[in-house]
N, C-alpha and C. Protein backbone atom coordinates (compact mmCIF):
# COMPACT_ATOMS: atom_id res chain seq x y z
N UNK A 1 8.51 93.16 32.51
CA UNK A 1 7.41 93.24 31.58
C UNK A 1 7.90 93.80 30.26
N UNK A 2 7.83 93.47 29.11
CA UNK A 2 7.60 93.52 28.11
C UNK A 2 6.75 94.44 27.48
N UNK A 3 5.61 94.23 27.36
CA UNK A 3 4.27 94.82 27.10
C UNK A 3 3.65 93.59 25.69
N UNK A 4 4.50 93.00 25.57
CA UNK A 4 4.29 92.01 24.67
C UNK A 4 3.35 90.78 24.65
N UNK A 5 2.34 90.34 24.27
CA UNK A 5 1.46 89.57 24.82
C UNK A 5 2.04 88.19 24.59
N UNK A 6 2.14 87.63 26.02
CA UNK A 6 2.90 86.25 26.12
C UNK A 6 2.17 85.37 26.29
N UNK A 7 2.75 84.01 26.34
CA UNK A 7 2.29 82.70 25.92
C UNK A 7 1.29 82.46 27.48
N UNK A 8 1.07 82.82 28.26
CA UNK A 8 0.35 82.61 29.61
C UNK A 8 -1.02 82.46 29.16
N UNK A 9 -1.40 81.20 29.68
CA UNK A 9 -2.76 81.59 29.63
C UNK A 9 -3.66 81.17 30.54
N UNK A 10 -3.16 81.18 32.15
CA UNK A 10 -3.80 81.02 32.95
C UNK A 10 -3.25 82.67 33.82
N UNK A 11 -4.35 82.98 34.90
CA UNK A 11 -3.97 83.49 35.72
C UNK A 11 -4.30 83.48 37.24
N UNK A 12 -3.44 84.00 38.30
CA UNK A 12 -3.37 83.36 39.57
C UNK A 12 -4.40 84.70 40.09
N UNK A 13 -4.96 84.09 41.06
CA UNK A 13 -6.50 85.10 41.90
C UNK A 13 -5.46 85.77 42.91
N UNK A 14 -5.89 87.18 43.01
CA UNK A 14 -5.17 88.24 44.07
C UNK A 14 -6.16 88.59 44.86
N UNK A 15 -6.00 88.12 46.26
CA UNK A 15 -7.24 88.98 47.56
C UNK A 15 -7.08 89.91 47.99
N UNK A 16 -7.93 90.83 47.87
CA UNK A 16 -7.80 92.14 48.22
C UNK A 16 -8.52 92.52 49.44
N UNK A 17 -7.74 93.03 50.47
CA UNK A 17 -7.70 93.63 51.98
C UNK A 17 -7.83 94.98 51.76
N UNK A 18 -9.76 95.52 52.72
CA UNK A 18 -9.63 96.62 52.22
C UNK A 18 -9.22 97.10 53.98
N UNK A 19 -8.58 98.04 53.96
CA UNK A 19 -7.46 98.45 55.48
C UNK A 19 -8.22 100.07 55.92
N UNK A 20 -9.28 100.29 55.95
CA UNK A 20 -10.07 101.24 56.16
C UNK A 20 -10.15 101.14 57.39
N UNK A 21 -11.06 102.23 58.21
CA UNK A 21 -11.23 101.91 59.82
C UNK A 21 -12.25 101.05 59.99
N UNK A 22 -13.39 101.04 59.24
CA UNK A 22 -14.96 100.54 59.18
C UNK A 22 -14.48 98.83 58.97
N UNK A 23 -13.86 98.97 57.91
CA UNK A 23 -13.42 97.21 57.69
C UNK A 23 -12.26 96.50 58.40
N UNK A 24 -11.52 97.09 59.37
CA UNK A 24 -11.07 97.07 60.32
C UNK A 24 -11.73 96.25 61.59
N UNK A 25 -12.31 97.20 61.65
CA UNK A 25 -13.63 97.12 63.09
C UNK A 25 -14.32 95.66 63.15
N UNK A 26 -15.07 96.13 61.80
CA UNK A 26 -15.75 94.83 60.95
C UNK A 26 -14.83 92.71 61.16
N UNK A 27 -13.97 93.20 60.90
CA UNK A 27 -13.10 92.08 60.63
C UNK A 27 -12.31 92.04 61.96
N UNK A 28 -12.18 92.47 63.20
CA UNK A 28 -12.05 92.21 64.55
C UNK A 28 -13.32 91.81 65.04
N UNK A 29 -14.13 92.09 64.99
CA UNK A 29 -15.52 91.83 65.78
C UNK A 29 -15.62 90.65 65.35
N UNK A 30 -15.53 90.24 63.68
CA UNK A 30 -15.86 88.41 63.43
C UNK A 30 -15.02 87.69 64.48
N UNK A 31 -13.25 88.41 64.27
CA UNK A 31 -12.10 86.97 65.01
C UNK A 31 -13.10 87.05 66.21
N UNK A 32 -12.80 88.62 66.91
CA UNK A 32 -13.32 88.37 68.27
C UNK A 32 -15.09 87.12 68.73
N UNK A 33 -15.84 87.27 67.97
CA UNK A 33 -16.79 86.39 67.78
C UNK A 33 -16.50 85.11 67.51
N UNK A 34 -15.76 84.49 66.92
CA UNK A 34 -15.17 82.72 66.66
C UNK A 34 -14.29 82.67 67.68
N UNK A 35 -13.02 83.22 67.96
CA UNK A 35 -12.30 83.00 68.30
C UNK A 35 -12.12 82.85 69.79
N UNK A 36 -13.26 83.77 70.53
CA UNK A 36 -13.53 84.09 72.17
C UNK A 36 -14.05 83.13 73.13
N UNK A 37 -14.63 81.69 71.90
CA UNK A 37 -15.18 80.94 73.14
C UNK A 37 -13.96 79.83 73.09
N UNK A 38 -12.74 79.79 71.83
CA UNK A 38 -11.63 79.35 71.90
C UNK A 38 -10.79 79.97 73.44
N UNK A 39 -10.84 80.89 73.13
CA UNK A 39 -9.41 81.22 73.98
C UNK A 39 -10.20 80.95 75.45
N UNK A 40 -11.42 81.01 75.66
CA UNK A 40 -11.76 80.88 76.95
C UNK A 40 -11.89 79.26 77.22
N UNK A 41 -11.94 78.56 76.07
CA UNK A 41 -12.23 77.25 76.64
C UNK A 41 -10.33 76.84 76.62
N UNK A 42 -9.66 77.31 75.96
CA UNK A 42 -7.83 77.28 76.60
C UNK A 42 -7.66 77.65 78.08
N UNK A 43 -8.46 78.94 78.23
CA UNK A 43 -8.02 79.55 79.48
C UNK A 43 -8.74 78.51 80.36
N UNK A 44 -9.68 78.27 80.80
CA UNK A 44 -10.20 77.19 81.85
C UNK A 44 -9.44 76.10 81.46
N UNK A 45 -9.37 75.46 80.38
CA UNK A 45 -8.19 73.94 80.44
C UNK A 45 -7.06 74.19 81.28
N UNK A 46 -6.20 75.71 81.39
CA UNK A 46 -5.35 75.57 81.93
C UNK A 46 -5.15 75.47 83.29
N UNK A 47 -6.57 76.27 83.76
CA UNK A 47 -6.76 76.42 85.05
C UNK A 47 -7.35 75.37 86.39
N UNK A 48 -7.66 74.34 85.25
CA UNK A 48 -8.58 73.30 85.95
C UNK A 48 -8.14 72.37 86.22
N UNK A 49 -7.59 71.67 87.17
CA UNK A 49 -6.73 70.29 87.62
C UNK A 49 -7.50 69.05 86.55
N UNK A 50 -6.64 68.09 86.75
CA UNK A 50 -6.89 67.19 86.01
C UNK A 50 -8.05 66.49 86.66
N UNK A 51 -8.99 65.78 86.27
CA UNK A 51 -9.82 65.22 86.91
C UNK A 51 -9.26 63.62 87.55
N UNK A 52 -9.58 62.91 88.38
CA UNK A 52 -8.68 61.43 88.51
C UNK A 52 -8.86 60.44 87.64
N UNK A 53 -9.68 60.55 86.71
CA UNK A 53 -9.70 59.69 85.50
C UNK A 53 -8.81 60.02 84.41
N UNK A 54 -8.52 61.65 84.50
CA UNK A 54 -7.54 61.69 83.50
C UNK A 54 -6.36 61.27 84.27
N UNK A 55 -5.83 61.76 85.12
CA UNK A 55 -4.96 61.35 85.76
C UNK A 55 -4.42 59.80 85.92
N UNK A 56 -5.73 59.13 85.78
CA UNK A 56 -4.90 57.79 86.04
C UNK A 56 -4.74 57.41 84.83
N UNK A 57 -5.32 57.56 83.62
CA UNK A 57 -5.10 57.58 82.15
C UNK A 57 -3.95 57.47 81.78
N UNK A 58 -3.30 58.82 82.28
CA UNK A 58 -1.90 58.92 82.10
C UNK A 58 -1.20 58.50 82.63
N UNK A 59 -1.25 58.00 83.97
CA UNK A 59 0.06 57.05 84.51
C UNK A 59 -0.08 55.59 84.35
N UNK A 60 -1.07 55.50 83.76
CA UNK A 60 -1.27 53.44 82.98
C UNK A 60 -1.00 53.61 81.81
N UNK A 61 -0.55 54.62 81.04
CA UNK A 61 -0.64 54.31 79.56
C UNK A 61 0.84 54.28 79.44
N UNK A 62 1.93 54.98 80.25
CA UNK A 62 3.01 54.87 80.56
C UNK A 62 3.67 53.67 81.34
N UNK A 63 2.85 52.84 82.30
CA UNK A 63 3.31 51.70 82.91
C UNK A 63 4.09 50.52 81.64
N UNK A 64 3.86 49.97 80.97
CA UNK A 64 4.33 49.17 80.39
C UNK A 64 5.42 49.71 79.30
N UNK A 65 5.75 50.54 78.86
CA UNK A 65 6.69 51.39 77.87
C UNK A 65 8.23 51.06 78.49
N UNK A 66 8.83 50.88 77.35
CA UNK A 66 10.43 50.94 78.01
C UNK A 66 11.48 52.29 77.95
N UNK A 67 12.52 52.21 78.56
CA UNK A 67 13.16 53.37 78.26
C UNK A 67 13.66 52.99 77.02
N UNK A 68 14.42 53.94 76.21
CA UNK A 68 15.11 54.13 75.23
C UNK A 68 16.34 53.63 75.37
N UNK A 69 16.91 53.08 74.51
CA UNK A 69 18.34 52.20 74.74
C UNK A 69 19.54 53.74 74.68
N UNK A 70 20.68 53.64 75.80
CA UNK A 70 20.93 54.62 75.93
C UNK A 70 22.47 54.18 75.99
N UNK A 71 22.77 53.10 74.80
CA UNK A 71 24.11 53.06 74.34
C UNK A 71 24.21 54.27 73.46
N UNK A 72 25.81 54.26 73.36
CA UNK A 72 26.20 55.18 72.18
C UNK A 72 25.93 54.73 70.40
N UNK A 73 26.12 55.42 69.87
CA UNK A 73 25.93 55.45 68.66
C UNK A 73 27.13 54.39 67.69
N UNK A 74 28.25 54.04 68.32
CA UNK A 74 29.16 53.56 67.80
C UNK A 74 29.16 52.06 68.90
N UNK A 75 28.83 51.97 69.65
CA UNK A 75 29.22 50.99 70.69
C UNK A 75 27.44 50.09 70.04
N UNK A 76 26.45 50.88 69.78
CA UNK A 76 25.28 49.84 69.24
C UNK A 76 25.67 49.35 67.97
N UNK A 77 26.28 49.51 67.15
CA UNK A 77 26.50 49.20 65.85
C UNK A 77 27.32 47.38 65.83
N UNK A 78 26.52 46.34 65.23
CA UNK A 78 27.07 45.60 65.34
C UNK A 78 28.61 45.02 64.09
N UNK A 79 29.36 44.45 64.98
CA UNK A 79 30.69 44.46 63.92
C UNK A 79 30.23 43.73 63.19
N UNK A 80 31.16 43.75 61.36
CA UNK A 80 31.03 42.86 60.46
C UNK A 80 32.22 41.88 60.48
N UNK A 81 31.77 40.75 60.15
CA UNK A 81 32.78 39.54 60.33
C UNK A 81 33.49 39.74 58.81
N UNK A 82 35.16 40.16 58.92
CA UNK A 82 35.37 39.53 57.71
C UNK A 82 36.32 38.20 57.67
């Protein structure tokens, strides 16, 4: 800094976090409020078998797919004729 008044003439917005206990509290109770019917609807997805519709979903959507060509990198390359 200078103290010199420079050619700027925009300026960028600063958010201010107030870190008190009250606004603390405050601002856990919101995450905990949005965030609680998230983590519980994760926690039952994980816990819950697949149903047989998903299940078969997934092993027909894979039936027709091929493997990956599993030459080397130098042996796929085709030669140039000179």
């Amino acid at each position: 800094m200078t103290g010199k008044p420079g050619t700027q003439t925009w300026y960028e917005s600063v958010h201010v976090t107030c870190r008190s206990p009250e606004s603390e509290a405050a601002r856990k109770a919101e995450n905990e409020r949005i965030y609680a019917p998230r983590r519980e609807r994760a926690e039952k997805a994980n816990t819950e078998p697949a149903t047989p519709v998903q299940a078969g979903g997934r092993a027909g959507s894979t039936a027709g797919t091929r493997q990956p060509n599993q030459r080397g990198k130098q042996e796929g390359r085709r030669r140039r004729h000179t």
